[in-house]
Protein backbone atom coordinates (compact mmCIF):
# COMPACT_ATOMS: atom_id res chain seq x y z
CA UNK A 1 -12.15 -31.41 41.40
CA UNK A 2 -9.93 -28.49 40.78
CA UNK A 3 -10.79 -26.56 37.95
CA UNK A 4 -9.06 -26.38 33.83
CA UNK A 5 -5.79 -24.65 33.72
CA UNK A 6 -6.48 -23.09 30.35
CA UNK A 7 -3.45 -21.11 29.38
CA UNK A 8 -3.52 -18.75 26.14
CA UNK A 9 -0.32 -17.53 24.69
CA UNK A 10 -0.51 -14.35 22.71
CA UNK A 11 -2.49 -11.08 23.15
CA UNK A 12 -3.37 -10.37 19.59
CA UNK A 13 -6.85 -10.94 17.74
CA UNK A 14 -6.46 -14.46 18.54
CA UNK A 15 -5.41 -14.60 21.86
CA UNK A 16 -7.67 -11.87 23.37
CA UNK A 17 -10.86 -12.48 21.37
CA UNK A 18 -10.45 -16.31 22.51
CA UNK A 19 -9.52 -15.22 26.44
CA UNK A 20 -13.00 -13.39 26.15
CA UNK A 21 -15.09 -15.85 25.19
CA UNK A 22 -13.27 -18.23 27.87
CA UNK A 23 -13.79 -15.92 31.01
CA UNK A 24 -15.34 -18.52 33.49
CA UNK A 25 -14.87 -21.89 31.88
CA UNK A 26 -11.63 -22.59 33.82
CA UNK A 27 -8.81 -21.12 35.55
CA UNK A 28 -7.80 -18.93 32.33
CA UNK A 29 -4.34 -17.09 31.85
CA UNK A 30 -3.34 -14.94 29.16
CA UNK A 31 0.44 -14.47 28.71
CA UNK A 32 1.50 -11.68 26.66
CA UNK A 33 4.83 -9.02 26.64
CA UNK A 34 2.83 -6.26 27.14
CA UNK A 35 -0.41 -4.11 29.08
CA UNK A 36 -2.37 -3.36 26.34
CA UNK A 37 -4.21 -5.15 23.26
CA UNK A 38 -3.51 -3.34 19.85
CA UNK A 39 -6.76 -3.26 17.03
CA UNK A 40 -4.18 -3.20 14.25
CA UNK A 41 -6.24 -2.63 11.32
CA UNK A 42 -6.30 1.06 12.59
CA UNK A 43 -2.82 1.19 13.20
CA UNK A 44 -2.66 3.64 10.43
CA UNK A 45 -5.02 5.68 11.73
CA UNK A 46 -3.49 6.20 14.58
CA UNK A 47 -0.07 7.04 12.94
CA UNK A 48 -2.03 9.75 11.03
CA UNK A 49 -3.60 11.20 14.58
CA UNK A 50 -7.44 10.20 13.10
CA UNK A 51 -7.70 8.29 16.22
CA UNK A 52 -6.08 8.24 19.92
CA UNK A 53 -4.12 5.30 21.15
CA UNK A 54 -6.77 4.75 24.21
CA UNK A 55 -9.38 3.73 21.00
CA UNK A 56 -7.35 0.73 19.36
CA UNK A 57 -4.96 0.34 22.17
CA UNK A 58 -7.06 -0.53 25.22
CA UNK A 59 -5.27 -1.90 28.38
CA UNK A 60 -6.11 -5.56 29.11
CA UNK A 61 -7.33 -5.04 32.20
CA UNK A 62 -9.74 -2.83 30.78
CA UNK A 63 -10.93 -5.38 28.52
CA UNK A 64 -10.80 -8.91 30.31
CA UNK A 65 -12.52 -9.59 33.78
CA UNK A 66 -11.16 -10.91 37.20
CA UNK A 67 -11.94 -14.21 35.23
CA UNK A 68 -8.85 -14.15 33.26
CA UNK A 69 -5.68 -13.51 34.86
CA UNK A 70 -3.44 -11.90 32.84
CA UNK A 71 0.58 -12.84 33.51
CA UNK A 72 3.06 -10.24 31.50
CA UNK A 73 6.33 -12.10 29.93
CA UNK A 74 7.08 -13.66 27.13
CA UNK A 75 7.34 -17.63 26.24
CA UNK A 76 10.22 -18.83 25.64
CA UNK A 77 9.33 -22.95 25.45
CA UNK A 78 6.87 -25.44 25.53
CA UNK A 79 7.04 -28.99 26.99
CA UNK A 80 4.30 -30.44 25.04
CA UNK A 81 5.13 -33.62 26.88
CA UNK A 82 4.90 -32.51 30.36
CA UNK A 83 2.28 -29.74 29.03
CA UNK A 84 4.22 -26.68 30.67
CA UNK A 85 5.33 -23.48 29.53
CA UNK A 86 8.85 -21.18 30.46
CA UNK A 87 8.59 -17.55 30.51
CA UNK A 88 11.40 -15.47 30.02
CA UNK A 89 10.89 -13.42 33.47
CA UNK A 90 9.62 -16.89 35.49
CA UNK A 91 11.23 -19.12 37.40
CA UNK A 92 8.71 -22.10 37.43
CA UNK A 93 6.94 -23.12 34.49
CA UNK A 94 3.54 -22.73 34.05
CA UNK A 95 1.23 -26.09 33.82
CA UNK A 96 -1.75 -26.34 31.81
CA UNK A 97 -4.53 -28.59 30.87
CA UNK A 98 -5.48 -26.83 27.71
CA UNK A 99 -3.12 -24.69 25.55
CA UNK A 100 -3.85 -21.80 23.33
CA UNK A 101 -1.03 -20.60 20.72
CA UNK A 102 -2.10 -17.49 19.30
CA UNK A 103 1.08 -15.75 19.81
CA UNK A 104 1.30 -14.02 16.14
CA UNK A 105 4.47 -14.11 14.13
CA UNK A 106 7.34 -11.43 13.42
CA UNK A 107 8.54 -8.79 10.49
CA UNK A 108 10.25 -11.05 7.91
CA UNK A 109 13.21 -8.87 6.39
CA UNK A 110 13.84 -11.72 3.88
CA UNK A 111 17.60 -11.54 4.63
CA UNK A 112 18.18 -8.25 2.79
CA UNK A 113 21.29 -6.80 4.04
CA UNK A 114 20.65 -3.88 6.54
CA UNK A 115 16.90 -3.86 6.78
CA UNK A 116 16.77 -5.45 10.27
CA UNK A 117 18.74 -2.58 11.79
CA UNK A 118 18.01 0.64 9.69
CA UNK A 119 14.12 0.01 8.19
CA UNK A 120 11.40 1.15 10.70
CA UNK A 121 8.56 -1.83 11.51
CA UNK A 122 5.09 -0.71 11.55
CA UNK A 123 3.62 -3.60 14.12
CA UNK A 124 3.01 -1.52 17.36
CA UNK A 125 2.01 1.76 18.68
CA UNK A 126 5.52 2.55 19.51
CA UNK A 127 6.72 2.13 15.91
CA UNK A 128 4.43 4.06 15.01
CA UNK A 129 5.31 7.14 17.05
CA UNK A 130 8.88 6.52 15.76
CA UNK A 131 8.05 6.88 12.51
CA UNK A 132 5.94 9.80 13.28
CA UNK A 133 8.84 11.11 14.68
CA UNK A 134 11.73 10.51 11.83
CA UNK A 135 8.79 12.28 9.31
CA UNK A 136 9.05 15.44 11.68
CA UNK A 137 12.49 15.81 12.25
CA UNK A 138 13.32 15.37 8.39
CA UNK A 139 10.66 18.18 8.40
CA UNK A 140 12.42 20.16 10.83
CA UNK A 141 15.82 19.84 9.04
CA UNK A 142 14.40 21.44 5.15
CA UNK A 143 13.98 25.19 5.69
CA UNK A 144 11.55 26.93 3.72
CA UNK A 145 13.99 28.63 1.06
CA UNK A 146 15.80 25.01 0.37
CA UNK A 147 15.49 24.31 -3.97
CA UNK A 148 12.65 21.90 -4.98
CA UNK A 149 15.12 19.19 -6.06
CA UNK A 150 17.16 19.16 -2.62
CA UNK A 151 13.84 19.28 -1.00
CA UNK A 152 12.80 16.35 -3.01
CA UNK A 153 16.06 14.64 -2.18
CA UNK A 154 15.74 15.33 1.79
CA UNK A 155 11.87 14.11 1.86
CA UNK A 156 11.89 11.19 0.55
CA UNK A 157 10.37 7.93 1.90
CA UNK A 158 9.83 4.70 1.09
CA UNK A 159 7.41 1.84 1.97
CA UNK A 160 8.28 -2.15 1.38
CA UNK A 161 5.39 -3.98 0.17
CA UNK A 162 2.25 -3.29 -1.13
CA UNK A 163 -0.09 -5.44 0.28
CA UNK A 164 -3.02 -3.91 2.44
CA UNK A 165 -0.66 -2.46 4.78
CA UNK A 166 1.94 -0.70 2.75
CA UNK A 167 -0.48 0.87 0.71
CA UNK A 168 -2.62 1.87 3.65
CA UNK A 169 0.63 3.63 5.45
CA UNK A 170 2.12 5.13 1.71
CA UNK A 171 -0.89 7.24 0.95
CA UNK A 172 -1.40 8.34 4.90
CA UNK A 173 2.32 8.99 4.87
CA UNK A 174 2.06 11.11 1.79
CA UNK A 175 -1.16 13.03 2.42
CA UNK A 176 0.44 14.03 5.79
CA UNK A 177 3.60 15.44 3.47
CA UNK A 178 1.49 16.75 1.47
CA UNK A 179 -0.53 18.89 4.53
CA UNK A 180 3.05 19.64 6.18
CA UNK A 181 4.27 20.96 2.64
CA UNK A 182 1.80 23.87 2.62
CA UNK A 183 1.65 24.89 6.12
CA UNK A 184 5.70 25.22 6.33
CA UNK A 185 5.62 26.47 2.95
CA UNK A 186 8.01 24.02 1.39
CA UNK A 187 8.65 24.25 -2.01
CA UNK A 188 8.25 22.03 -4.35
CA UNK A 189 7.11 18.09 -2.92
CA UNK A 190 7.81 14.87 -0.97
CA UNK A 191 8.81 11.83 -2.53
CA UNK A 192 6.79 8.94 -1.31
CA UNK A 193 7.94 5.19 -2.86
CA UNK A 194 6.03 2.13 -2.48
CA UNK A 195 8.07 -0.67 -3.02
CA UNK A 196 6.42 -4.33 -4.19
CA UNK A 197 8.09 -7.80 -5.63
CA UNK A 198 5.26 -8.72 -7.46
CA UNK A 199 3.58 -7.20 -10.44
CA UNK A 200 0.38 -5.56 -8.44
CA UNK A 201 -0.03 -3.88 -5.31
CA UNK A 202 -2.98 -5.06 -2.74
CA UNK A 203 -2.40 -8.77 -4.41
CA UNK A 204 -4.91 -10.62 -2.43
CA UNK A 205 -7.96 -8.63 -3.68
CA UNK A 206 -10.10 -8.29 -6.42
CA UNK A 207 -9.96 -6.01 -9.40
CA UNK A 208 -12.45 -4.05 -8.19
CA UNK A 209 -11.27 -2.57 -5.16
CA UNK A 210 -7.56 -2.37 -6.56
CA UNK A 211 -9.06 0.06 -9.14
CA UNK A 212 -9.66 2.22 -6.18
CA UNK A 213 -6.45 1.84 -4.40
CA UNK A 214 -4.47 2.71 -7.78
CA UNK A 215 -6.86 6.18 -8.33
CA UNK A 216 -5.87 6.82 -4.72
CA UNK A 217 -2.25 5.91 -4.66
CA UNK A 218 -2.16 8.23 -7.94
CA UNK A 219 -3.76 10.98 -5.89
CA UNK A 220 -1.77 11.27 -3.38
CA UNK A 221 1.42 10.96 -5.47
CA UNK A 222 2.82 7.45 -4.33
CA UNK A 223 5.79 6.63 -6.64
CA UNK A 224 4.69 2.76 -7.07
CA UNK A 225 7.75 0.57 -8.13
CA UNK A 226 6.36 -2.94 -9.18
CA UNK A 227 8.88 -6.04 -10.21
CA UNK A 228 11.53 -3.86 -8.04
CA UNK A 229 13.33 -5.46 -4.90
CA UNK A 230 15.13 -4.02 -2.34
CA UNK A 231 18.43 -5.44 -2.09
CA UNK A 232 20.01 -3.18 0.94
CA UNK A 233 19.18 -0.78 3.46
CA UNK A 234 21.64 1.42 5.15
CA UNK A 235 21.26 4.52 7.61
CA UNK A 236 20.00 7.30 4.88
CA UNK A 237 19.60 5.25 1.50
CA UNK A 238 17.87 1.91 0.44
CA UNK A 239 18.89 0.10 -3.05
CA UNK A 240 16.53 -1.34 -5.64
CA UNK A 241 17.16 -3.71 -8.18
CA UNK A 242 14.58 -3.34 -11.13
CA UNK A 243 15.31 -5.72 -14.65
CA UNK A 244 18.66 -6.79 -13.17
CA UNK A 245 19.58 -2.78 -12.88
CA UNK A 246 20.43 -1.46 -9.23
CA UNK A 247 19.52 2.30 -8.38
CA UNK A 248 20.95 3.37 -4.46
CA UNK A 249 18.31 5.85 -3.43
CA UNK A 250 18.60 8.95 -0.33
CA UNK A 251 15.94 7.71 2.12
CA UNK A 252 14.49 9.99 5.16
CA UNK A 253 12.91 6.79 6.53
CA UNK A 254 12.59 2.92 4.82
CA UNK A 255 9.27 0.94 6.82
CA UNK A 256 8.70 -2.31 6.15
CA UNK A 257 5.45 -3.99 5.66
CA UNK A 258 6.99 -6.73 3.65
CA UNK A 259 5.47 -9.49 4.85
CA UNK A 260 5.48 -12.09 8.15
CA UNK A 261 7.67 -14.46 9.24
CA UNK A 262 7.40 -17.44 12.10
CA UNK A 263 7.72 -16.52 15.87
CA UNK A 264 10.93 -18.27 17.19
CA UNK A 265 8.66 -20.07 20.21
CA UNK A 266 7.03 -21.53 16.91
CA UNK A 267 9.84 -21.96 15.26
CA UNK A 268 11.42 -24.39 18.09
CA UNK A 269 8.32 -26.34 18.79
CA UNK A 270 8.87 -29.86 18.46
CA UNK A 271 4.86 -30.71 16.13
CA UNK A 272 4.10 -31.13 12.45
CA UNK A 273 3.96 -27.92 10.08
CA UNK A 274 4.07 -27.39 7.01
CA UNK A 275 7.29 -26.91 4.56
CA UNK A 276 6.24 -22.67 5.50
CA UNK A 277 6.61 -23.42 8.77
CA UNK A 278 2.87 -23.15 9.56
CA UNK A 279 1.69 -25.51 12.42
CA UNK A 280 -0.50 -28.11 11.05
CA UNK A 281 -3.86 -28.30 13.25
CA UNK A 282 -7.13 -30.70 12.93
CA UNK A 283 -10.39 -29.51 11.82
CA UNK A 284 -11.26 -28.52 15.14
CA UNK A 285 -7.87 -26.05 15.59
CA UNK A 286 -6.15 -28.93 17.88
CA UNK A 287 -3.04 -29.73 17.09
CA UNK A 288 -1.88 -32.61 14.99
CA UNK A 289 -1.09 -34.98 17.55
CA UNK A 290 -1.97 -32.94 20.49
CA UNK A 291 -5.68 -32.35 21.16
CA UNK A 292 -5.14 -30.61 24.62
CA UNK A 293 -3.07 -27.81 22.53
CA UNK A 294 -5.43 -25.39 19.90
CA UNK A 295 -3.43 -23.28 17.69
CA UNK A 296 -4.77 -20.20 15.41
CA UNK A 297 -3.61 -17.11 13.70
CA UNK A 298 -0.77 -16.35 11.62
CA UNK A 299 1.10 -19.67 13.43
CA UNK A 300 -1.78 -22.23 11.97
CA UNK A 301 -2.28 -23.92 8.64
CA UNK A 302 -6.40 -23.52 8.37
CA UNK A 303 -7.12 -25.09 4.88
CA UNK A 304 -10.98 -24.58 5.20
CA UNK A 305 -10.98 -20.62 4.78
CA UNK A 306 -10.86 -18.68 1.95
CA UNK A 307 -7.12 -17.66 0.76
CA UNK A 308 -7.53 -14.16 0.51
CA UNK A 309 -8.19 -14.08 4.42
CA UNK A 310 -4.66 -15.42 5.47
CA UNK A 311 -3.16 -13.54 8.25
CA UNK A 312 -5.69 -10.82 8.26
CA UNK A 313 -7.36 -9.81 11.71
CA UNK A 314 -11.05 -10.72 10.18
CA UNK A 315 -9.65 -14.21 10.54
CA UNK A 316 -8.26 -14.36 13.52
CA UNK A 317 -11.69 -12.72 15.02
CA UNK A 318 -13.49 -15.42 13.29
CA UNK A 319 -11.25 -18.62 14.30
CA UNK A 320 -10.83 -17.17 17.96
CA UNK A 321 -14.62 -17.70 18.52
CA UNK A 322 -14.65 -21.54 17.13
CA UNK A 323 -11.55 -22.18 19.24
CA UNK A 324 -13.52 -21.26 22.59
CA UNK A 325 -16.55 -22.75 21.97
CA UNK A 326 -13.85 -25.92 21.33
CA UNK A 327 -11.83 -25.51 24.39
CA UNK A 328 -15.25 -25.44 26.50
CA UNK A 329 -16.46 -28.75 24.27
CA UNK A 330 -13.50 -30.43 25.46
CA UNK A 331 -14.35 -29.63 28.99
CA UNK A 332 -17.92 -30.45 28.89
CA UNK A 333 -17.30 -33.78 26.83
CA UNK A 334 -19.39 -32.32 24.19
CA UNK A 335 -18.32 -33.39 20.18
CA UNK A 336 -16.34 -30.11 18.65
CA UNK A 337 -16.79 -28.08 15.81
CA UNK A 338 -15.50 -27.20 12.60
CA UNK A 339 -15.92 -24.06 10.42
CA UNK A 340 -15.34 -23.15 6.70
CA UNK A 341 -14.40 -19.17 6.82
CA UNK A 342 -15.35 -16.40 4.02
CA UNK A 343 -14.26 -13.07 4.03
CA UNK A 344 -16.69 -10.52 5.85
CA UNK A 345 -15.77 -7.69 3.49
CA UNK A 346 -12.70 -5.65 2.62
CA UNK A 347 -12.07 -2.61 3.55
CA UNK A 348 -8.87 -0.03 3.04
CA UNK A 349 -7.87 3.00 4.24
CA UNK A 350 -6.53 5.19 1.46
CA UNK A 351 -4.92 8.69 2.38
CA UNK A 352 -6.28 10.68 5.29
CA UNK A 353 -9.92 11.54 3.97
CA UNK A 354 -10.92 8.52 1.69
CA UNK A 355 -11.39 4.64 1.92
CA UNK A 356 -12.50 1.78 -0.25
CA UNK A 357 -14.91 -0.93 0.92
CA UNK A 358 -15.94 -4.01 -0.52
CA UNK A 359 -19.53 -4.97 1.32
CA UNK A 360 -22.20 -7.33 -0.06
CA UNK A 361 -20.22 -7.63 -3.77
CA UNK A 362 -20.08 -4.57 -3.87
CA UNK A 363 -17.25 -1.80 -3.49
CA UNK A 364 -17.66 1.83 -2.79
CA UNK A 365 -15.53 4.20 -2.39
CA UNK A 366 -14.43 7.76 -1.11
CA UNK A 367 -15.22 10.20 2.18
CA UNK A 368 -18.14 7.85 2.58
CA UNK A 369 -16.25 4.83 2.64
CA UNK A 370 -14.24 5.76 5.33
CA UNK A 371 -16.87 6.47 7.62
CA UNK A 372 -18.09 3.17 6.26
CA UNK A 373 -14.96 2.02 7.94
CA UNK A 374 -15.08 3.59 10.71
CA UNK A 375 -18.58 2.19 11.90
CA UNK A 376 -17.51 -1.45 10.28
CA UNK A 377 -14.44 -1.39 12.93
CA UNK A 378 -16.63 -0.19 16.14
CA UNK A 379 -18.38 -2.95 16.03
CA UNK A 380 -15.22 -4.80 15.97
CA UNK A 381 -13.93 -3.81 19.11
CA UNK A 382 -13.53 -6.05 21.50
CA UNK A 383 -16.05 -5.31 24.02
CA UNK A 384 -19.39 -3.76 23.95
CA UNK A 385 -18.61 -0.97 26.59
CA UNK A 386 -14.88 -0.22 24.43
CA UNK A 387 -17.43 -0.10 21.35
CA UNK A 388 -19.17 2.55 22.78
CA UNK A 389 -17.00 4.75 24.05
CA UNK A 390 -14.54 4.60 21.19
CA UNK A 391 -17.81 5.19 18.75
CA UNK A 392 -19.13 8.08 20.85
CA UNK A 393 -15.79 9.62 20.34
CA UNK A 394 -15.38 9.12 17.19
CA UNK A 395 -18.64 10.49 16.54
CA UNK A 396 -18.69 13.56 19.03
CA UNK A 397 -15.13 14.62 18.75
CA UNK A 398 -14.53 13.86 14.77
CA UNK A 399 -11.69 12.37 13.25
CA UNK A 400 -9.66 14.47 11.76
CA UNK A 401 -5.74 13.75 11.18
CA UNK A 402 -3.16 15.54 13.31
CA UNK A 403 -0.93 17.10 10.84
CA UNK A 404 2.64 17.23 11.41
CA UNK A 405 3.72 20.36 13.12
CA UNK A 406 7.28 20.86 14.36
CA UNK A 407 8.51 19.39 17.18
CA UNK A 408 7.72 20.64 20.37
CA UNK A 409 4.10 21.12 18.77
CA UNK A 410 3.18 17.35 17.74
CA UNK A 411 0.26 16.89 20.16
């Protein structure tokens, strides 16, 4: 008999965590748009130059075995019916026995005028070096004699949302400044916004912890705007609206961590979701109506896991491994499984020399925490051999931020 066509779209968390688990049990593919697998959780540590891109952004073919062949495009429709998928760059469609949907979903810009084509994402390595890039140059541009309040004027940035992410990239952002300020002998300071709907930042976690990420957003002089929304973006200013009032702001850079919206392959599949969007999926991550097709990740409405952990990367990492132990159950004939999922512990980067982590009920904080995070995420890696490497590194070579040095000297 010929072997499974197991087919895995998406080469996130979910996709690659699941593809490794998988290696062997069938003819595997993983489809994704591009060579490498990103750990985003340090995404912001990489912006900041505390880590190299080779330690969160490891080629595939590094990671996965001659056991999973790995096909670069993009999907672009799915035949449930005739189980086949198009890719954008294919010809034929690929078949499958099993399907895997763990492609991830998009920046949601919420329809606010101009933010699609002037705000910077922060999802990939590449955005990343952009915005590395527009902090520089804005740099460059402020000579050393310039008044405070033109200085003030010229630096300022601003971060949308203030979940986990926007506070993570606000206080790196602004401890950078802060670093760049004295070595180029700028006077007076940066002005570093962080920009939320709701009435807290960090939303989704506990008192606790948010006690530590308001000390450090007040330490490294993050400007937090609660109950304020953006209402346009254009080239070199963003507006607010705060209490029905509108304020039109001089912006250096606008990035937006303001939430997730639904991949369009998602968007046009023909399968029960839910009024979000979200597809709907069994106890068992199978589809409603499907069982040859699992889905997981930010795509998949998962009611048996705890709330705080929806679209985080713990979750993914922790629904990828039920998923393959499911896809080989299927082959084997064996009954599946299900899975409630609790949180494995918080933790937050905050600035370029502290963290906060919540471990055992318990949160700490400080220098100590982030090398509390640092170990917690090595052993997240995807591989045992990446693990070491990336920890002998880390511990060998330190991990100290790259400040921002003009250009020509940003290495």
């Amino acid at each position: 008999m010929s072997r499974p066509r197991i087919l895995i779209l998406g080469g996130g968390f979910s996709g690659v965590f699941t593809a490794l688990e998988l290696g062997g049990a069938g003819d595997v593919t993983l489809v994704t748009d591009s060579d490498h697998f990103l750990f985003t959780p340090m995404l912001y540590e990489y912006f900041s130059g505390e880590v190299e891109e080779w330690h969160i952004a490891p080629k595939y073919t590094e990671l996965l075995d001659s056991s999973v062949t790995i096909v670069r495009g993009k999907a672009v429709g799915i035949d449930l019916g005739n189980k086949s998928v198009s890719l954008d760059n294919y010809k034929d469609n690929f078949r499958y026995d099993l399907l895997v949907l763990a492609v991830g979903g998009t920046s949601n810009y919420a329809g606010v005028e101009g933010a699609k084509e002037y705000s910077v994402p922060f999802r990939t390595i590449e955005q990343a070096d952009n915005l590395r890039q527009k902090m520089i140059k804005a740099l460059d541009g402020v000579p050393p004699d310039t008044p405070p309040q033109d200085v003030r004027s010229a630096l300022t940035f601003a971060v949308v949302g203030a979940g986990a992410s926007g506070v993570e990239l606000s206080t790196k952002m602004a401890d950078l400044l802060h670093d760049a300020f004295e070595r180029r002998a700028l006077r007076g300071q940066a002005r570093m916004l962080l920009l939320e709907m709701g009435e807290k930042v960090v939303p989704g976690m506990g008192e606790e912890i948010r006690n530590f990420v308001d000390a450090a957003l007040l330490e490294s002089r993050v400007e937090v705007h609660t109950l304020t929304r953006v209402v346009r973006v254009s080239e070199n200013s963003l507006t607010l609206e705060h209490q029905g009032a509108r304020e039109e702001i001089a912006a250096a850079a606008v990035v937006w961590t303001g939430g997730v919206r639904m991949n369009t392959l998602i968007e046009q599949l023909d399968a029960d979701k839910t009024r979000n969007g979200l597809l709907r999926v069994e106890p068992t991550f199978q589809l409603n109506g499907h069982p040859s097709v699992f889905a997981l990740g930010d795509i998949a409405y998962y009611p048996d896991a705890s709330p705080i952990l929806a679209g985080t990367a713990q979750l993914a990492f922790q629904e990828a491994s039920l998923v393959a132990r499911n896809v080989k159950a299927v082959l084997s004939g064996k009954e599946l499984e299900t899975r409630h999922f609790e949180e494995l512990g918080e933790t937050v980067s905050l600035g370029t020399d502290k963290a906060a982590v919540l471990a055992g009920g318990r949160v700490f904080g400080g220098p100590l925490a982030r090398q509390a995070r640092f170990a917690l995420y090595t052993a997240r890696l995807p591989t045992w051999h990446h693990r070491l490497r990336v920890g002998a590194s880390w511990f060998f070579e330190g991990t100290s931020p790259r400040p921002l040095l003009p250009l020509g000297f940003d290495r």
